[in-house]
Protein backbone atom coordinates (compact mmCIF):
# COMPACT_ATOMS: atom_id res chain seq x y z
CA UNK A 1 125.06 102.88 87.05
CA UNK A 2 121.54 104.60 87.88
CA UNK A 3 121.30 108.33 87.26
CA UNK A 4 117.56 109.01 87.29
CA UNK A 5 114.54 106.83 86.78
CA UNK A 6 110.41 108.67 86.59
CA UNK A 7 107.81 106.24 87.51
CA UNK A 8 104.61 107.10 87.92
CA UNK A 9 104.89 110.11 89.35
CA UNK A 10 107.95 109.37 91.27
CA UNK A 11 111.60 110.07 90.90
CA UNK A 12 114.43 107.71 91.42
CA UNK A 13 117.83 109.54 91.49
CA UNK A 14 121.32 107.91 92.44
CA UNK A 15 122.39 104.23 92.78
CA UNK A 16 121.20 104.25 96.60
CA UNK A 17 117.59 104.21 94.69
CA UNK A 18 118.26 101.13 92.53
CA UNK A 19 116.60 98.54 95.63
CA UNK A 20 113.37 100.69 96.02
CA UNK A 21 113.74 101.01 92.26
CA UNK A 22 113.89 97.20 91.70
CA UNK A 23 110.89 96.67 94.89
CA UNK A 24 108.23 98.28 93.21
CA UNK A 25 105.38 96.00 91.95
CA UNK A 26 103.54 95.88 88.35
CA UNK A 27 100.08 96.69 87.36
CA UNK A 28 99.38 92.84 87.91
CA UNK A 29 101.01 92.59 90.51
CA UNK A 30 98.97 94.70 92.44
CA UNK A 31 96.20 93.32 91.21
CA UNK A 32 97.13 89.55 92.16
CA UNK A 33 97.35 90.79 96.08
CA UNK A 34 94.19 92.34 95.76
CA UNK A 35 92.32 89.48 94.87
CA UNK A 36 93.87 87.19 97.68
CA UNK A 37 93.25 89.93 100.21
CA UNK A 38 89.42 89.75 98.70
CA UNK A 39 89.48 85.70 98.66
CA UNK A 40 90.98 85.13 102.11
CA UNK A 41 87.91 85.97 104.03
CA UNK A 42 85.89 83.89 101.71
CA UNK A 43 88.22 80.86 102.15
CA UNK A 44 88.21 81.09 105.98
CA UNK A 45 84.02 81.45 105.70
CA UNK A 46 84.39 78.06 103.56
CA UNK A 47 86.74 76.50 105.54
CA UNK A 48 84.42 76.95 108.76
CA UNK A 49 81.77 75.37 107.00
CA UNK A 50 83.54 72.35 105.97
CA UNK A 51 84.80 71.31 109.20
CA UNK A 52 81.47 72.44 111.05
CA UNK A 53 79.84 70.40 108.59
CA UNK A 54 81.75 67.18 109.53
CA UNK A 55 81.36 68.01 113.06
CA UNK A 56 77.65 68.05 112.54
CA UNK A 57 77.41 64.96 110.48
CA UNK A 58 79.65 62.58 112.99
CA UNK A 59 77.73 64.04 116.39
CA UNK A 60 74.21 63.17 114.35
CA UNK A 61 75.90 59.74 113.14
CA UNK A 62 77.04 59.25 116.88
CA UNK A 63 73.26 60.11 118.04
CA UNK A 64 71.64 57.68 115.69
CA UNK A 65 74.00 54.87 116.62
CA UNK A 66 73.31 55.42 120.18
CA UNK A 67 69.34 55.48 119.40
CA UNK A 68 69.62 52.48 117.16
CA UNK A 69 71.76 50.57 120.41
């Protein structure tokens, strides 16, 4: 049975409470979904690259076959 809970700077009171109680997140937590937020745009810039860089390399393969014929 909850009575009361303080955690950082906010006040839990009652068993209705326990679920937000139980929801919030830890120091590292937070942290962790910080740094995917901040690496998601850099793996979508990376991942463009990649695949524009295949792209590239089979239409100049495709061009020099077709000079070579």
């Amino acid at each position: 049975m909850l009575k009361g809970a303080y955690v950082q700077e906010s006040v839990y009171v009652g068993e209705n409470q326990l679920e937000a109680l139980i929801s919030v997140k830890t120091k590292f937590e937070l942290i962790g979904d910080v740094i995917m937020l901040l690496q998601s745009p850099a793996k979508n810039v990376i991942g463009a690259l990649q695949s524009g860089g295949t792209k590239i390399h089979g239409v100049l393969e495709t061009l020099s076959k077709e000079k070579n014929n």
